[in-house]
Protein backbone atom coordinates (compact mmCIF):
# COMPACT_ATOMS: atom_id res chain seq x y z
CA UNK A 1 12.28 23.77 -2.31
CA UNK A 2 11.61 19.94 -1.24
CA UNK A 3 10.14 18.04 -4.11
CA UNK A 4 8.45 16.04 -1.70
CA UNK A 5 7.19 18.95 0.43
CA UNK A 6 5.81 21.48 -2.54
CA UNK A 7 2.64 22.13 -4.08
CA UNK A 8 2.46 20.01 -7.62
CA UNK A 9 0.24 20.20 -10.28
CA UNK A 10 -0.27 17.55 -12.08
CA UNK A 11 -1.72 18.18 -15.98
CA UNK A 12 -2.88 15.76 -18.59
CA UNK A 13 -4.46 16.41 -21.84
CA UNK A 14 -6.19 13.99 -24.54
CA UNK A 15 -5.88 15.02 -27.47
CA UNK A 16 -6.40 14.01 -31.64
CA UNK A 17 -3.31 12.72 -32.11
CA UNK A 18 0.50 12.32 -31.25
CA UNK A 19 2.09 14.63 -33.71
CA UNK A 20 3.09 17.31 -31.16
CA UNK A 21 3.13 20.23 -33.82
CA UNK A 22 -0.38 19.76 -34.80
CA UNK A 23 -2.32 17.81 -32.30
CA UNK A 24 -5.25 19.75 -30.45
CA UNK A 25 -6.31 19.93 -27.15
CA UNK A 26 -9.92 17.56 -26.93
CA UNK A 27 -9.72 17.17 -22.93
CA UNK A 28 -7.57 19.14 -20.09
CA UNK A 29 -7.06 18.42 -16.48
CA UNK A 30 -5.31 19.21 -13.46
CA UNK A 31 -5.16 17.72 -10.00
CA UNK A 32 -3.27 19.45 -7.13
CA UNK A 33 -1.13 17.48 -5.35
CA UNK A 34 -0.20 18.10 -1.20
CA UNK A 35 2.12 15.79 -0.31
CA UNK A 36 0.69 12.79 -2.28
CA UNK A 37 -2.62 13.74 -1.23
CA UNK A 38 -4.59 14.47 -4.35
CA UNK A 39 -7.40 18.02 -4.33
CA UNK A 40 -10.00 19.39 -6.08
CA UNK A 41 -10.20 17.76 -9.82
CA UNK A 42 -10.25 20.85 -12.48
CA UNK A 43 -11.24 19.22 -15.65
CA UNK A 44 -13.33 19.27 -18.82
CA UNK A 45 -14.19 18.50 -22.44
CA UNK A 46 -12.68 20.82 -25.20
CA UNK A 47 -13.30 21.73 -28.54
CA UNK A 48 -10.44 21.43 -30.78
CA UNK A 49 -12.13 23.21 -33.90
CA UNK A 50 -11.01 20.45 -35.93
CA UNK A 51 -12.38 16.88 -36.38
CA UNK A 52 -10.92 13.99 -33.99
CA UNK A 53 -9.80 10.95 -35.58
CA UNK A 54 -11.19 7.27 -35.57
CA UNK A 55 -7.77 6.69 -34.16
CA UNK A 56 -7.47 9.19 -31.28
CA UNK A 57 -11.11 7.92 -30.24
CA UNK A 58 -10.71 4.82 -30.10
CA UNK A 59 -7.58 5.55 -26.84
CA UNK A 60 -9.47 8.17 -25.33
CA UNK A 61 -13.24 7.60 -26.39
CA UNK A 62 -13.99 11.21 -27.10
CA UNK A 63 -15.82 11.75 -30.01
CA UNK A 64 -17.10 14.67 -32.22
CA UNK A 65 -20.60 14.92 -30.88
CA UNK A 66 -18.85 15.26 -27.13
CA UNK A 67 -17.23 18.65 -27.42
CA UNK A 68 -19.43 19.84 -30.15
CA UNK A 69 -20.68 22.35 -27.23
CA UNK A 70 -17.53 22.90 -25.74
CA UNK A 71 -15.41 26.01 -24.98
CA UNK A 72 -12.15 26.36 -26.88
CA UNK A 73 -9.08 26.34 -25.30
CA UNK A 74 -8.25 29.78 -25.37
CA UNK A 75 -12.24 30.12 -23.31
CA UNK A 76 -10.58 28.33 -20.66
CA UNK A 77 -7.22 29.02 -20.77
CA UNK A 78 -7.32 31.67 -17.86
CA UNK A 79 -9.15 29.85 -15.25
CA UNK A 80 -6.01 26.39 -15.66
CA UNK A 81 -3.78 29.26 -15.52
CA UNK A 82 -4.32 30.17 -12.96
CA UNK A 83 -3.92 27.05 -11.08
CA UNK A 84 -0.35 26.75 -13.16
CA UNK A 85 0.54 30.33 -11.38
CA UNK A 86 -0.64 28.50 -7.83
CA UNK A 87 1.79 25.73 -8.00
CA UNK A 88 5.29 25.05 -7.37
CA UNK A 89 5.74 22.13 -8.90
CA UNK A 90 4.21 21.17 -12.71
CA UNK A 91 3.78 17.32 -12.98
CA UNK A 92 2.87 15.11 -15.92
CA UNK A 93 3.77 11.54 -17.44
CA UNK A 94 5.43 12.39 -20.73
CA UNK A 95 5.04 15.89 -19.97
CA UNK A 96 8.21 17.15 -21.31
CA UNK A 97 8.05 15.10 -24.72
CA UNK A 98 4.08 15.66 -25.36
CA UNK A 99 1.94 17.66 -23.22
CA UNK A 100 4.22 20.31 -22.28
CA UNK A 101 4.74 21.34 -26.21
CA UNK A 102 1.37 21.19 -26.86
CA UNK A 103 0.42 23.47 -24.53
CA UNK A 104 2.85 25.62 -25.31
CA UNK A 105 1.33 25.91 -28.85
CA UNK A 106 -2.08 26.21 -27.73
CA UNK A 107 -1.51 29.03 -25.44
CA UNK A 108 1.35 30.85 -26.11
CA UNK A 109 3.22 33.43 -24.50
CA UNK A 110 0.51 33.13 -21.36
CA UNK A 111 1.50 29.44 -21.26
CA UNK A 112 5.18 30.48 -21.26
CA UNK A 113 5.27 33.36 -18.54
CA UNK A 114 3.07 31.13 -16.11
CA UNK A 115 5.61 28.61 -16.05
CA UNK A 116 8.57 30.47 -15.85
CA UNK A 117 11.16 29.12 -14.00
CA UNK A 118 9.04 26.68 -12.67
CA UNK A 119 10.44 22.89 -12.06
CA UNK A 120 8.79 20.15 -14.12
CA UNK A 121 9.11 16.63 -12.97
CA UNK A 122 7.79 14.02 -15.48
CA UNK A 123 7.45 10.37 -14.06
CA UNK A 124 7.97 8.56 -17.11
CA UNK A 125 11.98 9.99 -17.38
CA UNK A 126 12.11 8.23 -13.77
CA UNK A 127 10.52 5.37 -15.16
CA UNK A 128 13.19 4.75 -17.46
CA UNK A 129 15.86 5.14 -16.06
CA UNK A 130 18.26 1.70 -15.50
CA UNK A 131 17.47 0.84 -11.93
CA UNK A 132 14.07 1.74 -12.33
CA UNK A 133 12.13 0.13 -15.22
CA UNK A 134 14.64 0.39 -18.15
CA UNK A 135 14.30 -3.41 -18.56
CA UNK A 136 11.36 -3.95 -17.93
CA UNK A 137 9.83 -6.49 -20.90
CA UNK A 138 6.66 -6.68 -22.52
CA UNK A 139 4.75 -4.52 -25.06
CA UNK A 140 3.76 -1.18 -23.40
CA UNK A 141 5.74 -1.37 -20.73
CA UNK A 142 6.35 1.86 -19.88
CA UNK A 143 2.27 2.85 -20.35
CA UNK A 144 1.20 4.30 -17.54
CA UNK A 145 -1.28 2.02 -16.81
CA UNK A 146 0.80 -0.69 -17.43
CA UNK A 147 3.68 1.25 -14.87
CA UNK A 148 0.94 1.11 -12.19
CA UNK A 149 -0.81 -2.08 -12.64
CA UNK A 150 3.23 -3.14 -11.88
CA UNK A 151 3.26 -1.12 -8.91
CA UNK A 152 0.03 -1.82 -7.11
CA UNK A 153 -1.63 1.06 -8.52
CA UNK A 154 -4.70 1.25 -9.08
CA UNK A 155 -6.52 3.20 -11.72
CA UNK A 156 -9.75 5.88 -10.02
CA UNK A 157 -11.54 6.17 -13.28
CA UNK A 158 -11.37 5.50 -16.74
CA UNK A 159 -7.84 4.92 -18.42
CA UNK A 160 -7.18 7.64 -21.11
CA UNK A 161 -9.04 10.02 -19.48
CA UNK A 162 -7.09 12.97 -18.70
CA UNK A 163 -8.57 13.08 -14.81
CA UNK A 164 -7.72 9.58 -13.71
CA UNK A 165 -4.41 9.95 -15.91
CA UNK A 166 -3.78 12.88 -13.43
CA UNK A 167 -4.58 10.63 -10.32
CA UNK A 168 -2.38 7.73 -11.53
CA UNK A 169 0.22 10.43 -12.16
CA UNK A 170 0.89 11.96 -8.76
CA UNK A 171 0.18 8.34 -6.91
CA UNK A 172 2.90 7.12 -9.04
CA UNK A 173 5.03 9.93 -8.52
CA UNK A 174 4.57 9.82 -4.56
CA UNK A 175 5.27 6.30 -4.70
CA UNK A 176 8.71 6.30 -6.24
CA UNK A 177 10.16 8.37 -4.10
CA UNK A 178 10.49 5.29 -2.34
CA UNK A 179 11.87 3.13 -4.74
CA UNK A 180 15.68 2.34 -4.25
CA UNK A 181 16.25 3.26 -7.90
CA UNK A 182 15.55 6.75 -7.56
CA UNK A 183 18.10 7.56 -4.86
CA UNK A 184 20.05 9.66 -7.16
CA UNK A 185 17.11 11.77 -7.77
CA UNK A 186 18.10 15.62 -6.14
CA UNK A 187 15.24 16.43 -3.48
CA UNK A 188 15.68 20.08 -4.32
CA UNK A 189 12.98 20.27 -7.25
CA UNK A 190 14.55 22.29 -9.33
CA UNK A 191 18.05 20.68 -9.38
CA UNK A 192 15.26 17.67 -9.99
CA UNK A 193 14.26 19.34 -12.95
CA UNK A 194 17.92 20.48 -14.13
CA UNK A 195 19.00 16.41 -13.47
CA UNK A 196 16.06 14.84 -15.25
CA UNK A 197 16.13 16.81 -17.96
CA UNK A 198 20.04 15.56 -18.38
CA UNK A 199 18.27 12.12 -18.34
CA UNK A 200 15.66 12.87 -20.84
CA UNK A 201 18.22 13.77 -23.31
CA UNK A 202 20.42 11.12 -22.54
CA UNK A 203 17.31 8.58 -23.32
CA UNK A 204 16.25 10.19 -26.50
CA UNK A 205 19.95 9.96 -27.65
CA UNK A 206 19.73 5.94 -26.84
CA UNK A 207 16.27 5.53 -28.37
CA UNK A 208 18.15 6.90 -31.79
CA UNK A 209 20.87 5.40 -31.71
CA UNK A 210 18.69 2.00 -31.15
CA UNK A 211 16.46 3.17 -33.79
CA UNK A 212 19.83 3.40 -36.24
CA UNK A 213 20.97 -0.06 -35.40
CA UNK A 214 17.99 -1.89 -36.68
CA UNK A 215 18.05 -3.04 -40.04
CA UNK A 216 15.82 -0.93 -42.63
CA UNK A 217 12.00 -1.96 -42.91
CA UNK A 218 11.32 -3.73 -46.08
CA UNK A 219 9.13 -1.93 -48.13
CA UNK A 220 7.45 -5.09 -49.82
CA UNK A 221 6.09 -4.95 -53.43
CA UNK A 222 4.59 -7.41 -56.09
């Protein structure tokens, strides 16, 4: 199956916070994606059961009072399932660090059997890699705002919002198939998803062994 040539799905959430094992789902969407062509937007407002922090806000600008009404996730979790089981391809910017877990927690073994053996292609692994933006400088580099403000870009809604994150997602995905640094990337999606998964692990294993080279964070006092 050509990467290039299959149905994607690209997902997003918003959510209160970045802690993977507890964060809940606030906002969900999904774009389908023909040939960088984006479809019908599926997305909404969810209720986490749990307050959302100042913090998480203040990204996304989803309060309390927004979702107070809102389904749960497990209300809605048949109808996005179903266009998971549609799909060939599952997209999302770090999908395979942060979304991808959390929706695994929030829905379970449906969550699991719908994406069964499909391929998963996250951007932000392409992103990273050395001829692509690995060196890239500046604070938030790798954002994906930032990534497509660099590109040309430009965001079709509100940044932080899991709809336009969706939009940005697959345009930025279409895009770098261009890009001369991504000529190693296998067109068959799911050797793509085999070979950037390789990569993921191979970046996490850098990040640490950055993260043990730096010298230990004072811890002040009087």
């Amino acid at each position: 199956m050509n990467i290039w040539e299959a149905r994607w799905l690209v997902i997003d959430t918003e959510t209160t916070g970045i802690d993977t094992t507890t964060a809940a789902i606030v906002e969900l969407a999904a774009v389908p994606f023909d040939r960088g062509r984006p479809g019908a937007r599926m997305g909404r407002l969810i209720n986490p059961g749990i307050p959302i922090p100042e913090q998480a806000s203040a990204v996304h600008g989803i309060t309390d009072a927004m979702v107070a009404r809102e389904s749960r996730i497990e209300d809605v979790a048949e109808r996005f399932l179903d266009h998971v089981d549609e799909a060939e391809v599952l997209v999302g910017y770090n999908f395979l660090c942060y979304d991808e877990p959390i929706l695994s927690r929030s829905l379970g073994v449906a969550w699991d059997e719908a994406t069964a053996g499909k391929p998963v292609i996250d951007p932000l692994v392409i992103v990273r890699l050395d001829a692509v933006g690995r060196y890239w400088r500046g604070p938030g580099r790798h954002r994906l705002t930032s990534v497509c403000a660099r590109l040309g870009i430009r965001c079709p809604g509100q940044a932080h919002r899991a709809s336009a994150d969706c939009l940005m997602t697959g345009a930025l995905l279409w895009h770098l198939r261009t890009h001369p640094g991504c000529q190693h990337l296998p067109v068959d999606a799911h050797e793509a998803d085999a070979w950037l998964h390789r990569q993921a692990a191979a970046q996490e294993e850098n990040y640490q062994r950055w993260r043990a080279s730096q010298p230990p964070q004072s811890g002040g006092g009087a």
